[in-house]
PDB file of N, CA and C in Angstrom:
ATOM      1  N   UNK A   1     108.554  53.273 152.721  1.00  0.00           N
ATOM      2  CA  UNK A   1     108.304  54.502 152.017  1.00  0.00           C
ATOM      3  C   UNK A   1     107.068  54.324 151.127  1.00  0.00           C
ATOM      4  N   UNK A   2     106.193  55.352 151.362  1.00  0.00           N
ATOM      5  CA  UNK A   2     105.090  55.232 150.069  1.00  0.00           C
ATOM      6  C   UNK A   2     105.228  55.232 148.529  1.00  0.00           C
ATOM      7  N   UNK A   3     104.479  54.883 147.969  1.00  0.00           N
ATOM      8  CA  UNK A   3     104.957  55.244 146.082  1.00  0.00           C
ATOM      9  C   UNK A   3     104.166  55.880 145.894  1.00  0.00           C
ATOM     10  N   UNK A   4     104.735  57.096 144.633  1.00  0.00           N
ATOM     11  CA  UNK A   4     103.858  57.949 144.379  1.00  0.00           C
ATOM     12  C   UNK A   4     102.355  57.519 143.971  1.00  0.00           C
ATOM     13  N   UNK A   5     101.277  58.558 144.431  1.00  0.00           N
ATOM     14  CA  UNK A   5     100.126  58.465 143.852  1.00  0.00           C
ATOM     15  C   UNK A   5     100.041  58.873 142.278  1.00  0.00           C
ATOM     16  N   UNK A   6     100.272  58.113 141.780  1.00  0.00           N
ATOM     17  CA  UNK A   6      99.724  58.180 140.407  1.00  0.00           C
ATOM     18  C   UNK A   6      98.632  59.183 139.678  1.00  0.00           C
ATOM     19  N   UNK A   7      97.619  59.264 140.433  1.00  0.00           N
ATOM     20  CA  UNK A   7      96.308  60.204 140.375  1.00  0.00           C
ATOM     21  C   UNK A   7      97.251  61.451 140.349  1.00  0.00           C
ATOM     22  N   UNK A   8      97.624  61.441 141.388  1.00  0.00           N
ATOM     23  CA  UNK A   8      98.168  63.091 141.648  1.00  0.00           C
ATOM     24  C   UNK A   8      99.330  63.391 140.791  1.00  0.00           C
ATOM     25  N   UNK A   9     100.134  62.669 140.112  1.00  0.00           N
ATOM     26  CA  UNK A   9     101.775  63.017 139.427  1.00  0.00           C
ATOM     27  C   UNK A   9     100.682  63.325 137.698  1.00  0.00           C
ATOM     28  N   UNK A  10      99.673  62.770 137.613  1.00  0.00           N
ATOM     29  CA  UNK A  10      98.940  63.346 136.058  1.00  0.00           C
ATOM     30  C   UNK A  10      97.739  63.555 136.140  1.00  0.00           C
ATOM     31  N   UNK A  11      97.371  63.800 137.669  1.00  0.00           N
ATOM     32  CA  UNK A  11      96.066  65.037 137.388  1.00  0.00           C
ATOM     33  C   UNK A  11      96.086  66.122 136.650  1.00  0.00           C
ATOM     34  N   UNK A  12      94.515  65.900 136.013  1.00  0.00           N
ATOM     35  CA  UNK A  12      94.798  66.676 135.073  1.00  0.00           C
ATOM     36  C   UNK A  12      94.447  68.691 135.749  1.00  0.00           C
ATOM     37  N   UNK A  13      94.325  69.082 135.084  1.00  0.00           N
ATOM     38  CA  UNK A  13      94.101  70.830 135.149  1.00  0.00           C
ATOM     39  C   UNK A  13      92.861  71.560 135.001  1.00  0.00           C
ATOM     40  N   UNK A  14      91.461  70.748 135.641  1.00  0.00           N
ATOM     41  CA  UNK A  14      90.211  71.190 134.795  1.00  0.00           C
ATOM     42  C   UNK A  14      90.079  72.790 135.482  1.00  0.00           C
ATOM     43  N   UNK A  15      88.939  73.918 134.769  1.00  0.00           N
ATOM     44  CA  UNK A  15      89.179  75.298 134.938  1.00  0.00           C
ATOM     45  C   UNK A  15      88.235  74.536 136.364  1.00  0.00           C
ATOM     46  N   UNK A  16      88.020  75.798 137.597  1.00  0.00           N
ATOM     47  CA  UNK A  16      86.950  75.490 138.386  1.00  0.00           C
ATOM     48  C   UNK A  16      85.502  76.275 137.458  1.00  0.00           C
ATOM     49  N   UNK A  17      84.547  75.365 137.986  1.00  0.00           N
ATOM     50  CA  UNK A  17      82.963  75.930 137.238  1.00  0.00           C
ATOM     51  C   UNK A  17      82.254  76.688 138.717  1.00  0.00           C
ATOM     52  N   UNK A  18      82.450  77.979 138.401  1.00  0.00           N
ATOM     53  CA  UNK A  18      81.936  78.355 139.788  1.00  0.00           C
ATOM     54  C   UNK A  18      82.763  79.352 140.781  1.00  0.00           C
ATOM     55  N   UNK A  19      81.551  79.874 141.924  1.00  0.00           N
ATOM     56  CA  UNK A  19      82.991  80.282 143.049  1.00  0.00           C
ATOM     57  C   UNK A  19      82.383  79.633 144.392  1.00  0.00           C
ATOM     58  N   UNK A  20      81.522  78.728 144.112  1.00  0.00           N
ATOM     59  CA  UNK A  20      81.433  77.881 145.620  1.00  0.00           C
ATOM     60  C   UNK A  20      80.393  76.537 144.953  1.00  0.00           C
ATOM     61  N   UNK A  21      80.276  75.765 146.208  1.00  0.00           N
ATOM     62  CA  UNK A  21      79.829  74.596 146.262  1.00  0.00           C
ATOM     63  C   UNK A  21      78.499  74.511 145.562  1.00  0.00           C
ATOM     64  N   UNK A  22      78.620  73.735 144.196  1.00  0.00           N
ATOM     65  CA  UNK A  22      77.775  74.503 143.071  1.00  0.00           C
ATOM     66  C   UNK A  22      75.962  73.284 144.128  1.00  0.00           C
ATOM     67  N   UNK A  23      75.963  72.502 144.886  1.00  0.00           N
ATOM     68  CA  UNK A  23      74.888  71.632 145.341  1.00  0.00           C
ATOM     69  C   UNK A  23      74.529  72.510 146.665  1.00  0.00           C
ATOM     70  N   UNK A  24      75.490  73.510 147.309  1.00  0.00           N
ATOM     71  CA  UNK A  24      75.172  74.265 148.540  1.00  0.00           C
ATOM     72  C   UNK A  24      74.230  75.420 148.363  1.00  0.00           C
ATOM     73  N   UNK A  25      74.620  75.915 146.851  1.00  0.00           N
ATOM     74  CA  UNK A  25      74.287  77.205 146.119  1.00  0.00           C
ATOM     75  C   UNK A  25      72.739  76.768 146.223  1.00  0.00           C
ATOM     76  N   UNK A  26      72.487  75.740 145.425  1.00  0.00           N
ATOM     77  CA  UNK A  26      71.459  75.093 145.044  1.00  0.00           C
ATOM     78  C   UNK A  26      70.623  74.669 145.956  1.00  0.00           C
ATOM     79  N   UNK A  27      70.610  73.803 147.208  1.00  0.00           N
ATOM     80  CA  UNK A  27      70.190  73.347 148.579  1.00  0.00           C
ATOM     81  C   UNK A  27      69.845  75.037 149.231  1.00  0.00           C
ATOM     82  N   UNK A  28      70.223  75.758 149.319  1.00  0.00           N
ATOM     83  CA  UNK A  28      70.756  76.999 150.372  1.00  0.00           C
ATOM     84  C   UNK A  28      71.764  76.438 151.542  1.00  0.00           C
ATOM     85  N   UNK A  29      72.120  75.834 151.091  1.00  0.00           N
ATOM     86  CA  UNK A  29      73.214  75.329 152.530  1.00  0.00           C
ATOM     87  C   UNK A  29      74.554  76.137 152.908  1.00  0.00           C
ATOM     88  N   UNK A  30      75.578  75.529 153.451  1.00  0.00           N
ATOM     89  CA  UNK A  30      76.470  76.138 153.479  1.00  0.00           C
ATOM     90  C   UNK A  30      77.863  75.106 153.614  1.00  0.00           C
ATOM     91  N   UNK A  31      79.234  75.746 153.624  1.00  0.00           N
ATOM     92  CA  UNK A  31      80.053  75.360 153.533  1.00  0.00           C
ATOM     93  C   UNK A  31      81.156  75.956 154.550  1.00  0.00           C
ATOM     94  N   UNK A  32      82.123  75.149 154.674  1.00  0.00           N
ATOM     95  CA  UNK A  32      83.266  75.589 155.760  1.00  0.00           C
ATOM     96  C   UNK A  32      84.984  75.826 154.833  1.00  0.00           C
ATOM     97  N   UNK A  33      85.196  75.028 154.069  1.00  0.00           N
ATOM     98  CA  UNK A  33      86.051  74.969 152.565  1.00  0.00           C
ATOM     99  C   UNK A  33      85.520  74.232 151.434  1.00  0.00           C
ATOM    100  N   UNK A  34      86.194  74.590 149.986  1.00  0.00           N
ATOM    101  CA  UNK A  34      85.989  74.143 149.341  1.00  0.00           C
ATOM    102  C   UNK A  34      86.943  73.627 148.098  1.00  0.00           C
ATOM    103  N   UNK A  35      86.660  72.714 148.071  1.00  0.00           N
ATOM    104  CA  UNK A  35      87.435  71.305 146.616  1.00  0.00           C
ATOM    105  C   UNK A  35      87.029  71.755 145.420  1.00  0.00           C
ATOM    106  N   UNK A  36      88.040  72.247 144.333  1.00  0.00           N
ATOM    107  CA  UNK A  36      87.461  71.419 143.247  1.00  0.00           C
ATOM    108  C   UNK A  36      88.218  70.482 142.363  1.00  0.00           C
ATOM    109  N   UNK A  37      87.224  69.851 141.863  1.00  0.00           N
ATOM    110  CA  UNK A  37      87.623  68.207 141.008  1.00  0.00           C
ATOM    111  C   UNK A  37      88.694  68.853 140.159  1.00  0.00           C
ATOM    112  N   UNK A  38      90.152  67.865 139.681  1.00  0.00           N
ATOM    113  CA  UNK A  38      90.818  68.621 138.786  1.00  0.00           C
ATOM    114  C   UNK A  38      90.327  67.640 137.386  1.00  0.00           C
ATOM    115  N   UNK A  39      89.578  67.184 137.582  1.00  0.00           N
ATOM    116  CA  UNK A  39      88.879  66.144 136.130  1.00  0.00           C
ATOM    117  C   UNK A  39      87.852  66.723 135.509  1.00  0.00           C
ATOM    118  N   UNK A  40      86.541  67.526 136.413  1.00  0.00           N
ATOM    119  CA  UNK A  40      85.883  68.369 135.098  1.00  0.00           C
ATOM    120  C   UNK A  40      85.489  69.658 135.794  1.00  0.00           C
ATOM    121  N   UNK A  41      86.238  69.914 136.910  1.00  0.00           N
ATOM    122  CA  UNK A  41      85.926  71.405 137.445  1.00  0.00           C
ATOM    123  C   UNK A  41      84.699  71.878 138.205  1.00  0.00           C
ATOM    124  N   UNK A  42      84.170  70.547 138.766  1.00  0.00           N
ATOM    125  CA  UNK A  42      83.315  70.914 140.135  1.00  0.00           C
ATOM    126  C   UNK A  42      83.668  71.589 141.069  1.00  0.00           C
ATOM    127  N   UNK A  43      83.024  71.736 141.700  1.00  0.00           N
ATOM    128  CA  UNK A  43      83.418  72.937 142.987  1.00  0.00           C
ATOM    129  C   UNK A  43      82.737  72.045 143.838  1.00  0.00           C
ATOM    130  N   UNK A  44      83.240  71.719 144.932  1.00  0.00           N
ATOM    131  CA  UNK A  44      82.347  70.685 146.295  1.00  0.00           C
ATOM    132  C   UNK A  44      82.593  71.865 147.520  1.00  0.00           C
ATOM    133  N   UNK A  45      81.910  70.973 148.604  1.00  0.00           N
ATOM    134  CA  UNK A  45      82.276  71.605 149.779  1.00  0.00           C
ATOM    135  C   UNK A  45      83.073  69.907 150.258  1.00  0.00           C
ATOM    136  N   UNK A  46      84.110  70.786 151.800  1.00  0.00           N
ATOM    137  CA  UNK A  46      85.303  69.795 152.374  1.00  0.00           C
ATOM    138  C   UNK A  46      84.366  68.396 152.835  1.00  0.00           C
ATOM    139  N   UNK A  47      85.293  67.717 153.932  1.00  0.00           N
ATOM    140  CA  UNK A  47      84.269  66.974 154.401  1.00  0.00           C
ATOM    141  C   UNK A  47      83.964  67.099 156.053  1.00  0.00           C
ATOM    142  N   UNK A  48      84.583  68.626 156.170  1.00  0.00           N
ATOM    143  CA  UNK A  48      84.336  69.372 157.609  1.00  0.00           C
ATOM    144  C   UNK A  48      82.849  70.267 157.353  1.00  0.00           C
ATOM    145  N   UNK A  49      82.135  70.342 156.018  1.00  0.00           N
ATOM    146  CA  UNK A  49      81.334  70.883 155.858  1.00  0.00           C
ATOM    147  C   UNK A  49      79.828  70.000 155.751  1.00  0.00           C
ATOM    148  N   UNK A  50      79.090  70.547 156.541  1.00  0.00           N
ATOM    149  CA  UNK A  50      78.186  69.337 156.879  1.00  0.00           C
ATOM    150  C   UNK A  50      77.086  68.328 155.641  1.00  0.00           C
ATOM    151  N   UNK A  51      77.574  68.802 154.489  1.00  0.00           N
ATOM    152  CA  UNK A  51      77.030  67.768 153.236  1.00  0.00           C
ATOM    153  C   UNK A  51      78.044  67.172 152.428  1.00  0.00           C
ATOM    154  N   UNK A  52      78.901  67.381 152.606  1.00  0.00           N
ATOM    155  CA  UNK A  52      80.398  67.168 152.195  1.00  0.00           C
ATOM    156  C   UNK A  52      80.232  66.823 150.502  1.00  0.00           C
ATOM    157  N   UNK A  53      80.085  67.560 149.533  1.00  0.00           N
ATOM    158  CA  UNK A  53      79.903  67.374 148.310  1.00  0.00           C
ATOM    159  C   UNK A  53      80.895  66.765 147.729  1.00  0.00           C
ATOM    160  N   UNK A  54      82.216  67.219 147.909  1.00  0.00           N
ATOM    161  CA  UNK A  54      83.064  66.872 147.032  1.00  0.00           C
ATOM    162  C   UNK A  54      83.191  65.939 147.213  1.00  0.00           C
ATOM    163  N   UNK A  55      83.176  64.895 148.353  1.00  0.00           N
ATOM    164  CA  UNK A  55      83.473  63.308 148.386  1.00  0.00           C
ATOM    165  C   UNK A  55      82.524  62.772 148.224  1.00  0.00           C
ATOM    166  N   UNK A  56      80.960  63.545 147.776  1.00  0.00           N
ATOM    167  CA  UNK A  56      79.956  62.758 147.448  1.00  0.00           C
ATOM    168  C   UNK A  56      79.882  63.000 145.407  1.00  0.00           C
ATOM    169  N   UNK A  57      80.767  63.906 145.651  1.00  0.00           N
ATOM    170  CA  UNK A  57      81.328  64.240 143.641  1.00  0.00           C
ATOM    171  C   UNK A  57      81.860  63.101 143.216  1.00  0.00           C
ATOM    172  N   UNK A  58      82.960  62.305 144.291  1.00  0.00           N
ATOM    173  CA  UNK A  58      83.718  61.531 144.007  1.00  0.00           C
ATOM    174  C   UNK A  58      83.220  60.359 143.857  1.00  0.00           C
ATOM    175  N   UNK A  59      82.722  59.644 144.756  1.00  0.00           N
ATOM    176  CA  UNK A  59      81.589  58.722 145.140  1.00  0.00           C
ATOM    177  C   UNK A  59      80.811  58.250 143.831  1.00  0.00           C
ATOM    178  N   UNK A  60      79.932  59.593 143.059  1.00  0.00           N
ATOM    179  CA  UNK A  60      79.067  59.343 142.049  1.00  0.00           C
ATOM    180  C   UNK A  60      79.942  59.151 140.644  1.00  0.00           C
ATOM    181  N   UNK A  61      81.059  60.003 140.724  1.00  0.00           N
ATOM    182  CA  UNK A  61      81.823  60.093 139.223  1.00  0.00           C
ATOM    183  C   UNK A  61      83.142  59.287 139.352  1.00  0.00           C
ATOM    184  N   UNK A  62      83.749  58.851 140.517  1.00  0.00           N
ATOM    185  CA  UNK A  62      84.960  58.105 140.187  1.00  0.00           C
ATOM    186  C   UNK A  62      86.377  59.757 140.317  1.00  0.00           C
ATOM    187  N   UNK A  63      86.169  60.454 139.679  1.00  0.00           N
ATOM    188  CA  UNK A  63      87.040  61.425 139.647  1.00  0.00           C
ATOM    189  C   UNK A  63      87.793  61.225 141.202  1.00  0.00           C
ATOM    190  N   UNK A  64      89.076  60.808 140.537  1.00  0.00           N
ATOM    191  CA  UNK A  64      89.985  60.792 142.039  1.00  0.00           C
ATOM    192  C   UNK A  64      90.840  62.208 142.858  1.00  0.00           C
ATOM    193  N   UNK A  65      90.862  63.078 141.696  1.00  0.00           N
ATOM    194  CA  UNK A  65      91.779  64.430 142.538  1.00  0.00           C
ATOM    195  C   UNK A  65      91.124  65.609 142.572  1.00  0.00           C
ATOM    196  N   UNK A  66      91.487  65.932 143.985  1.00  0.00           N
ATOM    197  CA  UNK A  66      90.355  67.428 144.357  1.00  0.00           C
ATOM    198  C   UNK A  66      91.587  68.275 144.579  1.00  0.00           C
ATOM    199  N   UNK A  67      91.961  69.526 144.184  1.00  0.00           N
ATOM    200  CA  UNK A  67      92.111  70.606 144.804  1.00  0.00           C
ATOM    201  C   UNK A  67      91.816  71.400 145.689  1.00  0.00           C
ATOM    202  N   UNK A  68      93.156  71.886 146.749  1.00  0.00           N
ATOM    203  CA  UNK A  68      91.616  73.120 147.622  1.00  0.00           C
ATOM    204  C   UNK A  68      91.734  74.099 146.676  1.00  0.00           C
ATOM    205  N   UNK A  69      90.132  74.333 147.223  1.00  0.00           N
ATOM    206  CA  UNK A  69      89.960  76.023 146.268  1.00  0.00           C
ATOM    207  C   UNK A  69      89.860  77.113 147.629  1.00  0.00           C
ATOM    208  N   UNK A  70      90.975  76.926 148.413  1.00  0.00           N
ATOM    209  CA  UNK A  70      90.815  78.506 149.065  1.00  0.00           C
ATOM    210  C   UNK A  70      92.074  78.899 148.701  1.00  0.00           C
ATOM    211  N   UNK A  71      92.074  80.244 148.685  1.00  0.00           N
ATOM    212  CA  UNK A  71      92.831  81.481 149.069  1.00  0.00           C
ATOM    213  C   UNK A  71      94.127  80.879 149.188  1.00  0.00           C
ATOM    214  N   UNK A  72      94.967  80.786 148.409  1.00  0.00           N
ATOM    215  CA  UNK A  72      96.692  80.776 149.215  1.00  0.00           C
ATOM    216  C   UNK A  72      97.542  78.797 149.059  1.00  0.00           C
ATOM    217  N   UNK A  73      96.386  78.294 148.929  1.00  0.00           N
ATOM    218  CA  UNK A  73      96.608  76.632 148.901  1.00  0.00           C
ATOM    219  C   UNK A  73      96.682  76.097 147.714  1.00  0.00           C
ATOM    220  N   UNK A  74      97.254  75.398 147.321  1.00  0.00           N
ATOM    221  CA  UNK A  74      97.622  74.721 146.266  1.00  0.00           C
ATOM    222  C   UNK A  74      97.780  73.035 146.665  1.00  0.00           C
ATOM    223  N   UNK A  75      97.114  72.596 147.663  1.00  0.00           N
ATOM    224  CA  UNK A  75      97.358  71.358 147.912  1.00  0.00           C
ATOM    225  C   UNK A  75      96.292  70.553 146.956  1.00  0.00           C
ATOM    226  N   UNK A  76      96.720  69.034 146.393  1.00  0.00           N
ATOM    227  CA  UNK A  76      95.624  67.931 146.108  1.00  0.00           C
ATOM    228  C   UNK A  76      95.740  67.078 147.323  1.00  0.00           C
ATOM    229  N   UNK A  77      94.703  66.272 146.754  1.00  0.00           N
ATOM    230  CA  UNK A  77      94.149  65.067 147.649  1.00  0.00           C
ATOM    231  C   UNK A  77      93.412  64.356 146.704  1.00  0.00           C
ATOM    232  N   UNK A  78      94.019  62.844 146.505  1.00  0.00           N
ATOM    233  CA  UNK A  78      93.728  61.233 145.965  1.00  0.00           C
ATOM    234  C   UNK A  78      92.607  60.944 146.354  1.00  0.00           C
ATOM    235  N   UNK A  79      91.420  60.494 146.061  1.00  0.00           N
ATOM    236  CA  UNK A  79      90.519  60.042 147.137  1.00  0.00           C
ATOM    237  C   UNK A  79      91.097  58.571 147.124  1.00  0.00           C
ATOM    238  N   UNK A  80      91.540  57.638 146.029  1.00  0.00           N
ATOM    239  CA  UNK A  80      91.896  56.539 145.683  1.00  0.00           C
ATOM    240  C   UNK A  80      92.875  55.649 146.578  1.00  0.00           C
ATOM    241  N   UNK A  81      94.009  57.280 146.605  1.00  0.00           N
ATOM    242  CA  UNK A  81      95.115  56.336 147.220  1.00  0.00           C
ATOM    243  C   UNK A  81      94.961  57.113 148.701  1.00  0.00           C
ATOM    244  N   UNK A  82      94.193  57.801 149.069  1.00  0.00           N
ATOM    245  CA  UNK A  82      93.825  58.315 150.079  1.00  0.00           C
ATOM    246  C   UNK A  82      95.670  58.868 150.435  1.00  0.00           C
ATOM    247  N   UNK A  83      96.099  59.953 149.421  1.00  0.00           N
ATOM    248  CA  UNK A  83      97.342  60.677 149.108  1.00  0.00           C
ATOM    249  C   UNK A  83      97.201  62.160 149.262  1.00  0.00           C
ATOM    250  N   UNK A  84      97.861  62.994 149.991  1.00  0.00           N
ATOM    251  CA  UNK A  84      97.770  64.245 149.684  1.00  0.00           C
ATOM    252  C   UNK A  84      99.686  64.572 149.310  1.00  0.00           C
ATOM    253  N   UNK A  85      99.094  65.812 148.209  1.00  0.00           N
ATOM    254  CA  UNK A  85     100.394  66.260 147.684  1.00  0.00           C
ATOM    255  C   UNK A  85     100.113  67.890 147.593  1.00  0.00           C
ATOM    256  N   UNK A  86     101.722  68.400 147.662  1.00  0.00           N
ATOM    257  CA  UNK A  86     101.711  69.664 148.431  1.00  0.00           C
ATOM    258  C   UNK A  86     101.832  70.723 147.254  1.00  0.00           C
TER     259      UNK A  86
END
């Protein structure tokens, strides 16, 4: 049996900054879904989206828990313990 991810049982609640992938906005690029950090409220794109921000959010800052930010989902994802919780 796994043990809980830790990251995810006291992630914290950051607001999201934004309503899309604040480096796509910026690039003109685009996105397919989007993450945001629950540590200071980035907005990324997935890593089905071809610059994949949010795991390059993670990468630069350490911040381990992403939220999806679409419509209807409430799932996280650990990058750490490579954990998703529902």
């Amino acid at each position: 049996m796994t043990e809980k991810c830790e990251h995810l049982v006291h992630a914290p609640l950051a607001s999201p900054k934004g309503r899309g992938c604040e480096e796509c906005i910026q690039s003109g690029g685009h996105w397919v879904h989007l993450r945001v950090c629950l540590t200071c409220g980035h907005i990324g794109c997935c890593d089905s989206s071809p610059n994949r921000h949010a795991t390059k959010h993670y990468l630069a800052t350490g911040h381990p828990v992403v939220q999806s930010f679409e419509p209807g989902e409430t799932w996280r994802w650990c990058y750490v313990d490579e954990q998703l919780s529902s």
